[in-house]
Protein backbone atom coordinates (compact mmCIF):
# COMPACT_ATOMS: atom_id res chain seq x y z
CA UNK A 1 0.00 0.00 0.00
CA UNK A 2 3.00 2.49 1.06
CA UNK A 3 4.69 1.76 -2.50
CA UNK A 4 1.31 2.40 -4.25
CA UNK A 5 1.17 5.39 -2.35
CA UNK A 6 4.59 6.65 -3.51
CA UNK A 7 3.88 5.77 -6.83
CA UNK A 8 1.02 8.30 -6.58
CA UNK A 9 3.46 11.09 -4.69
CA UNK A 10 5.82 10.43 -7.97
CA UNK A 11 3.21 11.05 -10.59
CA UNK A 12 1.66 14.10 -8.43
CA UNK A 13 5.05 15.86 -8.32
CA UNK A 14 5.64 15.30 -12.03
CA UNK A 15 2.54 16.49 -12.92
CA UNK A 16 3.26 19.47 -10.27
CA UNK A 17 6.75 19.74 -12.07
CA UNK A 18 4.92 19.94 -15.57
CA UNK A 19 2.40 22.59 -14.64
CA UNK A 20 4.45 25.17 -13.10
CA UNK A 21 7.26 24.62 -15.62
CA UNK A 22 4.10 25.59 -18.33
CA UNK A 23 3.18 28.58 -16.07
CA UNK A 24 6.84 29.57 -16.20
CA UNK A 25 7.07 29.50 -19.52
CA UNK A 26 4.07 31.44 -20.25
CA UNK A 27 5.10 34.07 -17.77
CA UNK A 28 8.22 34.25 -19.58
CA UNK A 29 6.66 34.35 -23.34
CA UNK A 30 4.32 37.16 -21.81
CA UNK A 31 7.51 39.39 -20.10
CA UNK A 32 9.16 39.21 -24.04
CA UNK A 33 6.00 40.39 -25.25
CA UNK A 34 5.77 43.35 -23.14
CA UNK A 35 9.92 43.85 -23.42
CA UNK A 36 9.10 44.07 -27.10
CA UNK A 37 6.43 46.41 -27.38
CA UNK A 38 7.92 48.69 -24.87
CA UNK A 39 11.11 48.88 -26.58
CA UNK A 40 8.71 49.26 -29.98
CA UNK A 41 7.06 52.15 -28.10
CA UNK A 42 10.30 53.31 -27.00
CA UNK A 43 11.80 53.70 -30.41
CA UNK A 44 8.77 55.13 -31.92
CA UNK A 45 8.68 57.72 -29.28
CA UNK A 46 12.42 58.77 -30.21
CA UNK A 47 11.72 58.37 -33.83
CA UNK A 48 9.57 60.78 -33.66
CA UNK A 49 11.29 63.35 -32.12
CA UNK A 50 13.85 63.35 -33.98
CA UNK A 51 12.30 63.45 -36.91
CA UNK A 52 10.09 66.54 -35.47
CA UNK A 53 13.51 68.30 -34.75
CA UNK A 54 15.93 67.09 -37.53
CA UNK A 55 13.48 67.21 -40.42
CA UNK A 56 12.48 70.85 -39.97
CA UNK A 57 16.05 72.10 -39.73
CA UNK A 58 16.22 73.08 -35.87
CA UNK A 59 19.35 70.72 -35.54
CA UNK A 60 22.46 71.04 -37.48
CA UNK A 61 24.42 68.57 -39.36
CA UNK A 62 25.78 65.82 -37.69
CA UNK A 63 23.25 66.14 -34.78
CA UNK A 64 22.53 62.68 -34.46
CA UNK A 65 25.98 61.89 -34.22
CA UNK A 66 26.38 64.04 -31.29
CA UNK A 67 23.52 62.74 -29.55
CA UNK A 68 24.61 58.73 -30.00
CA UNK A 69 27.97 59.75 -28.46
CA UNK A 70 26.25 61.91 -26.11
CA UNK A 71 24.10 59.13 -24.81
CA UNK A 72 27.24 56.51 -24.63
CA UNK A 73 28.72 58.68 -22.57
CA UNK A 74 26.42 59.27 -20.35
CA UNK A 75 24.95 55.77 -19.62
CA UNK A 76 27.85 53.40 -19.92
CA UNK A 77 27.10 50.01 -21.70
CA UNK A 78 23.91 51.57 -23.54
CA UNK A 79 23.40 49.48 -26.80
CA UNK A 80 21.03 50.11 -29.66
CA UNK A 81 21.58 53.60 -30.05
CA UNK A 82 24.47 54.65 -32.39
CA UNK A 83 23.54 57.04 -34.77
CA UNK A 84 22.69 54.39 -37.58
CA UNK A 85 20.40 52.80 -35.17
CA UNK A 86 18.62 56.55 -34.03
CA UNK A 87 18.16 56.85 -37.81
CA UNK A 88 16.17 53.55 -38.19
CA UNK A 89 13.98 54.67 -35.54
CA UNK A 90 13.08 57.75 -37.08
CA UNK A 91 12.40 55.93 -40.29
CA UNK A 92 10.39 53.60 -38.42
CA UNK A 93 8.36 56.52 -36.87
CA UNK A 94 8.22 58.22 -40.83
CA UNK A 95 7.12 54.65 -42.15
CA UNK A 96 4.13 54.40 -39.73
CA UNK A 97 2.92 57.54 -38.92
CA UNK A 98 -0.17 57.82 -41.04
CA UNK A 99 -2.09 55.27 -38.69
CA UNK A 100 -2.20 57.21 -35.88
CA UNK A 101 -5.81 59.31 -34.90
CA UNK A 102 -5.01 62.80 -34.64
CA UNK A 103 -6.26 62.86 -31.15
CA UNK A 104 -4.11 60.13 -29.76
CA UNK A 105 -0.47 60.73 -28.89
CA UNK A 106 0.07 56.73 -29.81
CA UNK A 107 3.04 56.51 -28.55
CA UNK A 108 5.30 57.61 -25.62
CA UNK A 109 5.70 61.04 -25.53
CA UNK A 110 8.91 62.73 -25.31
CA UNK A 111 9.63 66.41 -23.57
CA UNK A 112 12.54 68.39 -23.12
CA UNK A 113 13.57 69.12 -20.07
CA UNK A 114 16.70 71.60 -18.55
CA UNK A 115 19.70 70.29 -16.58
CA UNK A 116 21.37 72.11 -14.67
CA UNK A 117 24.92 70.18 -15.97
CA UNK A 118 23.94 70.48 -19.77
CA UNK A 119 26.04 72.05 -21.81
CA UNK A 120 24.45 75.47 -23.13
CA UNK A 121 26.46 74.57 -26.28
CA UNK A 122 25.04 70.62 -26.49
CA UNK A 123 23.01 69.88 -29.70
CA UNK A 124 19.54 69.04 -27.65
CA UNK A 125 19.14 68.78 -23.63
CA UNK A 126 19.07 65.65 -22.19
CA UNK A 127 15.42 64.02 -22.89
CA UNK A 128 12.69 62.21 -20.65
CA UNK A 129 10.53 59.56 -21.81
CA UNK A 130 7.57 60.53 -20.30
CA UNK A 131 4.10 58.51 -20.52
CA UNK A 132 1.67 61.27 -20.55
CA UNK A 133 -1.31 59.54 -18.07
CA UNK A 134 -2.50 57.06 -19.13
CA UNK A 135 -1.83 53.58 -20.95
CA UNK A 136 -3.24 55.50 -24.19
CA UNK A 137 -0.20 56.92 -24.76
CA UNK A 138 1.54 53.99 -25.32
CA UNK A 139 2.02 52.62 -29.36
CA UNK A 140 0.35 49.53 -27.68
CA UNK A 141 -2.73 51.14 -27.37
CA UNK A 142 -2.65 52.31 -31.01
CA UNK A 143 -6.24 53.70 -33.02
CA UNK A 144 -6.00 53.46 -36.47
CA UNK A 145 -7.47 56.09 -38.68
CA UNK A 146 -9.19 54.27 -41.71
CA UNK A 147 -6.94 50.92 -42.27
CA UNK A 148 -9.20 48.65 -39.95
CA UNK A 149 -7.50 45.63 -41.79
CA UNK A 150 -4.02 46.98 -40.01
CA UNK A 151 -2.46 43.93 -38.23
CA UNK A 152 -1.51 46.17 -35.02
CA UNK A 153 -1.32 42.62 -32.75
CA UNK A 154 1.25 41.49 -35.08
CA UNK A 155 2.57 44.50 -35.26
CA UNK A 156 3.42 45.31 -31.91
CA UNK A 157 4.66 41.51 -31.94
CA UNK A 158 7.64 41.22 -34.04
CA UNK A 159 10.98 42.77 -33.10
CA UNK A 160 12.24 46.04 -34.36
CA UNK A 161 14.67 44.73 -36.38
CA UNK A 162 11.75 42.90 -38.31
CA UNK A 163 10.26 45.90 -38.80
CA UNK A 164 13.51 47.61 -40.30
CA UNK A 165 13.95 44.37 -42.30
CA UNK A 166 10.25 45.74 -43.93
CA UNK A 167 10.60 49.27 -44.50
CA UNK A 168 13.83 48.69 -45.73
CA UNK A 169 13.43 46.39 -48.37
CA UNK A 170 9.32 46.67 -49.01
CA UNK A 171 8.12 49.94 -50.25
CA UNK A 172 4.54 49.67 -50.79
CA UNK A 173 2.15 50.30 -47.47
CA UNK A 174 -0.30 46.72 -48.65
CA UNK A 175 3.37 44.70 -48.83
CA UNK A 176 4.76 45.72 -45.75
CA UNK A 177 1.62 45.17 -43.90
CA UNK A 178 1.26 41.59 -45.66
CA UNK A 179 5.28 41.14 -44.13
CA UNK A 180 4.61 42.04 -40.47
CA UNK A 181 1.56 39.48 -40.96
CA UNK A 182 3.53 36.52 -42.22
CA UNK A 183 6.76 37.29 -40.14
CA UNK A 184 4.18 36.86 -37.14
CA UNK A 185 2.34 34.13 -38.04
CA UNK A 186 5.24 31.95 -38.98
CA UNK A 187 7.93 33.10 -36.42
CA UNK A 188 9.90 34.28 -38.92
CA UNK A 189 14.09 35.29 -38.56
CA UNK A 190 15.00 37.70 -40.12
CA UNK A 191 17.11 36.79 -42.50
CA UNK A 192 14.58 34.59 -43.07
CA UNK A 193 12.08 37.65 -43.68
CA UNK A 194 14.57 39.77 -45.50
CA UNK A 195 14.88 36.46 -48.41
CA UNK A 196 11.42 36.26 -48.58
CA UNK A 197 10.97 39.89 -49.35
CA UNK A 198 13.63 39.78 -52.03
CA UNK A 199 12.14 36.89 -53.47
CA UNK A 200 8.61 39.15 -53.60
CA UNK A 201 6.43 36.34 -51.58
CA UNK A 202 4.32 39.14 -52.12
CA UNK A 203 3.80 38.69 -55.52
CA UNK A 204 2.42 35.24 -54.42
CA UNK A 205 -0.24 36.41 -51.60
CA UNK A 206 -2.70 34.80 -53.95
CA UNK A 207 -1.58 31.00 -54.22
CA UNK A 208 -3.10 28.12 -52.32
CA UNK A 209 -3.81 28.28 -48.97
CA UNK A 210 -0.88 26.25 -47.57
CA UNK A 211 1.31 25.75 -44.35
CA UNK A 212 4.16 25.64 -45.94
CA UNK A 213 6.59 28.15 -44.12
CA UNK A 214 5.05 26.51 -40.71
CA UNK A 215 6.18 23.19 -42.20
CA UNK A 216 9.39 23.50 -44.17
CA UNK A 217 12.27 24.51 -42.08
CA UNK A 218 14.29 26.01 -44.87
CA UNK A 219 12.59 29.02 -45.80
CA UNK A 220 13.47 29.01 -49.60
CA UNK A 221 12.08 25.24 -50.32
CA UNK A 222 9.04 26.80 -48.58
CA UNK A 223 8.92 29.71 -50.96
CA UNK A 224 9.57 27.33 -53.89
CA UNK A 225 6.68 25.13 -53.17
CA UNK A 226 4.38 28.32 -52.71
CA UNK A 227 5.71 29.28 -56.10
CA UNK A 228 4.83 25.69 -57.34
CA UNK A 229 1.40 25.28 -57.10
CA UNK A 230 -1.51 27.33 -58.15
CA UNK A 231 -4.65 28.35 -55.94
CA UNK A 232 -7.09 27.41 -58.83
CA UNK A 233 -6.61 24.93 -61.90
CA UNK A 234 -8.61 24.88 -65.57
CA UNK A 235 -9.14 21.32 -66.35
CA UNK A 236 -10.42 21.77 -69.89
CA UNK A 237 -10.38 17.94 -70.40
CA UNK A 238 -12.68 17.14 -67.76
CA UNK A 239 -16.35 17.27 -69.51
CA UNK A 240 -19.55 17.81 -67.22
CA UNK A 241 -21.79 15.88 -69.16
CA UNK A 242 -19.37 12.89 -68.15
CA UNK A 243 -20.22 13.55 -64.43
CA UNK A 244 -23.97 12.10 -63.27
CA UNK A 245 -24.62 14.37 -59.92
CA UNK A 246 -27.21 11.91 -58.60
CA UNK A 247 -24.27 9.76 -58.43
CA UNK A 248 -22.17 8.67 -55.03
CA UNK A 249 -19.42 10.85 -54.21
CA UNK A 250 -16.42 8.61 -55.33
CA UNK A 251 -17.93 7.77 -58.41
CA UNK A 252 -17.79 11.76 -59.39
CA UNK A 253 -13.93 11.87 -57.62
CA UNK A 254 -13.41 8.36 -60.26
CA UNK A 255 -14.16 10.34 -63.26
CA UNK A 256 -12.49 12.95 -62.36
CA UNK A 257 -9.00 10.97 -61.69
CA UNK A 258 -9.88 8.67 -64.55
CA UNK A 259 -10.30 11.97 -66.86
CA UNK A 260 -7.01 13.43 -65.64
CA UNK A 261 -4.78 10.23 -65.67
CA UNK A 262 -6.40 10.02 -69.80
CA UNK A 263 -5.09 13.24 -70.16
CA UNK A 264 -1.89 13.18 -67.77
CA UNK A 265 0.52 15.13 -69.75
CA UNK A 266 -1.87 17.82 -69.96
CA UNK A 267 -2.71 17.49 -66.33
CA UNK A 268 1.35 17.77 -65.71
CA UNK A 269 1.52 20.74 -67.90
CA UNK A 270 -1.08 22.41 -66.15
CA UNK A 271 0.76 22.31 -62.63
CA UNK A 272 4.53 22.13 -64.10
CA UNK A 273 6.92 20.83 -66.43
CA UNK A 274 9.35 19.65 -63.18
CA UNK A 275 6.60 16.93 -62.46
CA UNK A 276 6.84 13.06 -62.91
CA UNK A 277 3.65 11.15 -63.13
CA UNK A 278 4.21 8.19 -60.50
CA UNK A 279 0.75 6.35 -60.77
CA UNK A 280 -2.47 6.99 -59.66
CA UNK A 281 -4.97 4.81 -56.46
CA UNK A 282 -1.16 3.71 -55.44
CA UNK A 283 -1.67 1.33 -52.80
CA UNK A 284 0.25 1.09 -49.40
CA UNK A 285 -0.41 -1.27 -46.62
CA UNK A 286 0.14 -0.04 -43.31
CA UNK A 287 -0.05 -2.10 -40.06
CA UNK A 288 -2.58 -3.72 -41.83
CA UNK A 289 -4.96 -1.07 -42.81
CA UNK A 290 -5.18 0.11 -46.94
CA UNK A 291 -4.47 3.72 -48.24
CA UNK A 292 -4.87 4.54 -52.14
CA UNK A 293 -3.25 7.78 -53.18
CA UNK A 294 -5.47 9.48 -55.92
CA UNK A 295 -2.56 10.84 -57.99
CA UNK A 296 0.90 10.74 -56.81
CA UNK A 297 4.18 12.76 -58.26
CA UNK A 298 7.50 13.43 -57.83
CA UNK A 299 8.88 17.16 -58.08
CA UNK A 300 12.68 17.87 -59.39
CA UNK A 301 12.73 21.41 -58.73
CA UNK A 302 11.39 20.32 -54.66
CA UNK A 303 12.99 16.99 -54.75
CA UNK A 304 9.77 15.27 -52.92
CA UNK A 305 7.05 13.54 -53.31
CA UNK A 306 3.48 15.29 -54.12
CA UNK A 307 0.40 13.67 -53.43
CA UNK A 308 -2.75 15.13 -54.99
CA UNK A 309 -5.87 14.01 -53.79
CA UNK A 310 -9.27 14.85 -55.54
CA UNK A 311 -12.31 16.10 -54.10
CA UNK A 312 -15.81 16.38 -55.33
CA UNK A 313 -17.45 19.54 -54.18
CA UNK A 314 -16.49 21.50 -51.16
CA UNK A 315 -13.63 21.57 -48.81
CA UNK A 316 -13.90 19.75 -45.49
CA UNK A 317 -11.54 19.32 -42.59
CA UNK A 318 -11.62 15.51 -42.17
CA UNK A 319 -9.71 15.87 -45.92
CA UNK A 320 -6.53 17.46 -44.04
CA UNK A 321 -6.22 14.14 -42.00
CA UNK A 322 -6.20 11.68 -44.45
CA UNK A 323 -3.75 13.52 -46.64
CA UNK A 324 -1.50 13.81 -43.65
CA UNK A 325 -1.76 9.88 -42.90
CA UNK A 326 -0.70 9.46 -46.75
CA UNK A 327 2.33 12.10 -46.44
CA UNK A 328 3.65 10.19 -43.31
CA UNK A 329 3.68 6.56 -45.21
CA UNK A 330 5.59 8.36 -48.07
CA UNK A 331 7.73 9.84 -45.82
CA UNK A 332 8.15 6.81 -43.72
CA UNK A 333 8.31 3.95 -46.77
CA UNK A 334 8.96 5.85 -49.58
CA UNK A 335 10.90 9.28 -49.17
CA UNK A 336 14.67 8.46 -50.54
CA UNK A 337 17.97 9.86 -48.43
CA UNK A 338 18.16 13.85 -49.71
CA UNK A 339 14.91 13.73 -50.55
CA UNK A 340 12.90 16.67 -48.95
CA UNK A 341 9.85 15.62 -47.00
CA UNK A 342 6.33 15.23 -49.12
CA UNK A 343 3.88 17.65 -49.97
CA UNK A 344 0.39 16.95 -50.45
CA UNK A 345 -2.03 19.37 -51.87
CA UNK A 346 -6.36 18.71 -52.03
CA UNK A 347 -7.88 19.43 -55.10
CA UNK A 348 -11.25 20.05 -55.01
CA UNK A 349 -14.30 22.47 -56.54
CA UNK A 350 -15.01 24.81 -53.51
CA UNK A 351 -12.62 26.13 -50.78
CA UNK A 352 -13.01 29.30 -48.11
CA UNK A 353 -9.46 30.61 -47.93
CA UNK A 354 -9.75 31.80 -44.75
CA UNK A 355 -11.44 28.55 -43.06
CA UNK A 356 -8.54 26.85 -44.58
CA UNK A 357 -5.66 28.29 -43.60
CA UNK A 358 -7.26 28.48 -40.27
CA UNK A 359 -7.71 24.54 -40.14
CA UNK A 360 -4.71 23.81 -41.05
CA UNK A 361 -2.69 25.31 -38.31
CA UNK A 362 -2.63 22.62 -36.48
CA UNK A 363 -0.88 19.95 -39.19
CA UNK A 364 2.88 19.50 -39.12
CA UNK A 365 2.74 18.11 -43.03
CA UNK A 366 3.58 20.32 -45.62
CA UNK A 367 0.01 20.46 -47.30
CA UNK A 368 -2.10 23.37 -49.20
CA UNK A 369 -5.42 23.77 -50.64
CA UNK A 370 -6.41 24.66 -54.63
CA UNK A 371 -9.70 23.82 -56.46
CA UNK A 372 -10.35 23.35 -59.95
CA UNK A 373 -12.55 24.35 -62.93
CA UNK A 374 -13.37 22.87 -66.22
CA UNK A 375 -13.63 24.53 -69.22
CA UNK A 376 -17.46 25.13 -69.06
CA UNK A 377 -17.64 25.96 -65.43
CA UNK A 378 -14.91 28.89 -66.56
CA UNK A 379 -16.97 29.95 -69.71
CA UNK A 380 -20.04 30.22 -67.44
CA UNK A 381 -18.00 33.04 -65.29
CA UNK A 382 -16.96 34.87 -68.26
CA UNK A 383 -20.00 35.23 -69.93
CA UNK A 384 -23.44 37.51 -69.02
CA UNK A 385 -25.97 35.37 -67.27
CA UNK A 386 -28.67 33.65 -70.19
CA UNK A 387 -31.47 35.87 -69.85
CA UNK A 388 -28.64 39.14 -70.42
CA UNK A 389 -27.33 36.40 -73.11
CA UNK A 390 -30.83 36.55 -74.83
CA UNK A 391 -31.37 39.96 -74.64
CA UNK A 392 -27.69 41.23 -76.09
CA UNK A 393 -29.08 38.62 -79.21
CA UNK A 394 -32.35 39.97 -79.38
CA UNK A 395 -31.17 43.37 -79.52
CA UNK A 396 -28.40 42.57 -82.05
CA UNK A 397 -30.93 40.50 -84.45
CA UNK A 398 -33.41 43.58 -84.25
């Protein structure tokens, strides 16, 4: 009984162990958090006055200079603040600006004040960050004027030298807001950020719905496979009169794959010429239970596998699982050494972009989203609706 009762003791202080190390943690993750956005605050603050004072020509030439050294001197060990540095966080103050209400200071305020040691001859007395009341004052606490699509949490969330990373390199006020989004969302470094804004991800906002930069540690096999796939496809070759709708499901999904494997190279030339047609309802046995891949590929430009699985009509969650259970037997039984790890993409007819990307959070496969069209589906979009159809012929015959 006394050994059953230790055994107990044991697993309480484990679990004991487990939930304050969590509560650490947190309380830790939370302390960064506010580090960061009073140090974003901080620099805002002095990026603006600076810019208030240097812009208008009330300080001289080499100004900022003097104040970096000033500062050194005066609180030994200081980092962050050489002149370079000052000047990024007036730029960041110039690059954001705009989003502040007029009536809200939005960040902390900063007021001269005399000392009686300053030099009558310094540059600019000796300043005081100063919040002015309230919590209101603080960036953190930020309105914005008409831009209710701002990200402000992520935002106030990524470091400041994220931030220089994206008014350095993006110029346009949509990009750089996509950037802070992205570098929050995926944790991004910043070197990491700064390849991705060379590389204009931007320019690829609109692909699939994907995890990808959750999913692929290297950051430029991530952008590549963004770059690979398409959010929508045009399968001309697929004919609607072929496909009975009072049908089952997987009879629709079978002559859909048996439409695309007839027309494969045209199905490979509508995602890419780097892919390899493997086979299609490839079988794997796994601890005893059957999987059949819809359409399976290999990639040379991602070296891995692609899985494609085909869906009827509109997206659903439960899809996300069983393409993950298919990426981990490739991975497991088929991925080859220097191989990267498999991708699998759903293709199906309807898809909410947002619900998507939202569901798919949670999956540690690389694995995106696109639908597809055929050719009369498309031609139905393009043209007026049939009664505007009949009246643009009436009008033409009369």
């Amino acid at each position: 009984m006394e050994q059953k009762n230790n055994k107990v003791i044991e697993r309480d202080l484990r679990d004991a162990v487990k939930t304050i190390k969590a509560a650490i943690l947190q309380s830790q993750a939370r302390a960064i958090q506010m580090v960061n956005q009073e140090q974003l605050s901080l620099y805002y603050g002095i990026g603006r006055y600076v810019s208030e004072h240097s812009r208008k020509g009330y300080w001289g030439t080499g100004a900022i200079g003097t104040i970096s050294k000033q500062l050194k001197s005066e609180l030994p060990g200081l980092k962050g603040f050489s002149e370079e540095n000052i000047k990024l966080m007036r730029r960041f103050y110039e690059t954001w600006k705009d989003i502040e209400t007029n009536s809200v200071a939005g960040t902390t305020e900063i007021t001269d004040f005399n000392d009686s040691e300053q030099s009558p001859n310094s540059v600019v007395g000796t300043t005081e960050l100063q919040k002015t009341g309230s919590e209101s004052d603080s960036i953190r606490q930020l309105r914005l004027t008409s831009d209710d699509s701002f990200p402000i949490t992520a935002f106030l969330n990524i470091s400041f030298t994220h931030h220089v990373a994206i008014f350095r390199y993006a110029k346009e006020y949509d990009e750089r807001k996509y950037y802070i989004q992205i570098a929050y969302q995926n944790r991004m470094k910043v070197d990491d950020l700064e390849q991705a804004i060379k590389n204009r991800v931007y320019d690829h906002r609109y692909a699939l719905p994907n995890n990808f930069f959750r999913t692929i540690p290297d950051s430029q096999l991530a952008l590549r496979t963004i770059q690979t796939f398409k959010d929508s496809y045009l399968l001309d070759y697929i004919n609607v009169e072929d496909i009975d709708e009072s049908d089952p499901i997987n009879v629709d999904e079978r002559v859909i794959e048996s439409k695309i494997v007839m027309n494969i190279k045209n199905f490979i030339m509508t995602f890419g010429k780097s892919f390899t047609y493997k086979g299609h309802q490839v079988h794997y046995d796994k601890l005893g239970h059957d999987h059949w891949i819809d359409l399976l590929f290999f990639n040379r430009e991602l070296q891995a596998l692609v899985v494609v699985e085909l869906k009827k009509g509109q997206f659903k969650p439960s899809y996300l699982g069983q393409l993950a259970a298919y990426l981990r037997i490739l991975d497991d039984d088929e991925r080859l050494p220097g191989e990267n790890p498999s991708v699998g993409i759903i293709l199906c007819k309807k898809a909410d972009k947002a619900y998507v990307e939202y569901v798919l959070q949670d999956y540690v496969k690389p694995m995106g989203v696109a639908t597809y069209q055929n050719m009369q589906e498309r031609l139905r979009e393009l043209l007026p609706p049939e009664d505007e159809m009949k009246r643009l012929m009436s009008k033409e015959e009369k």
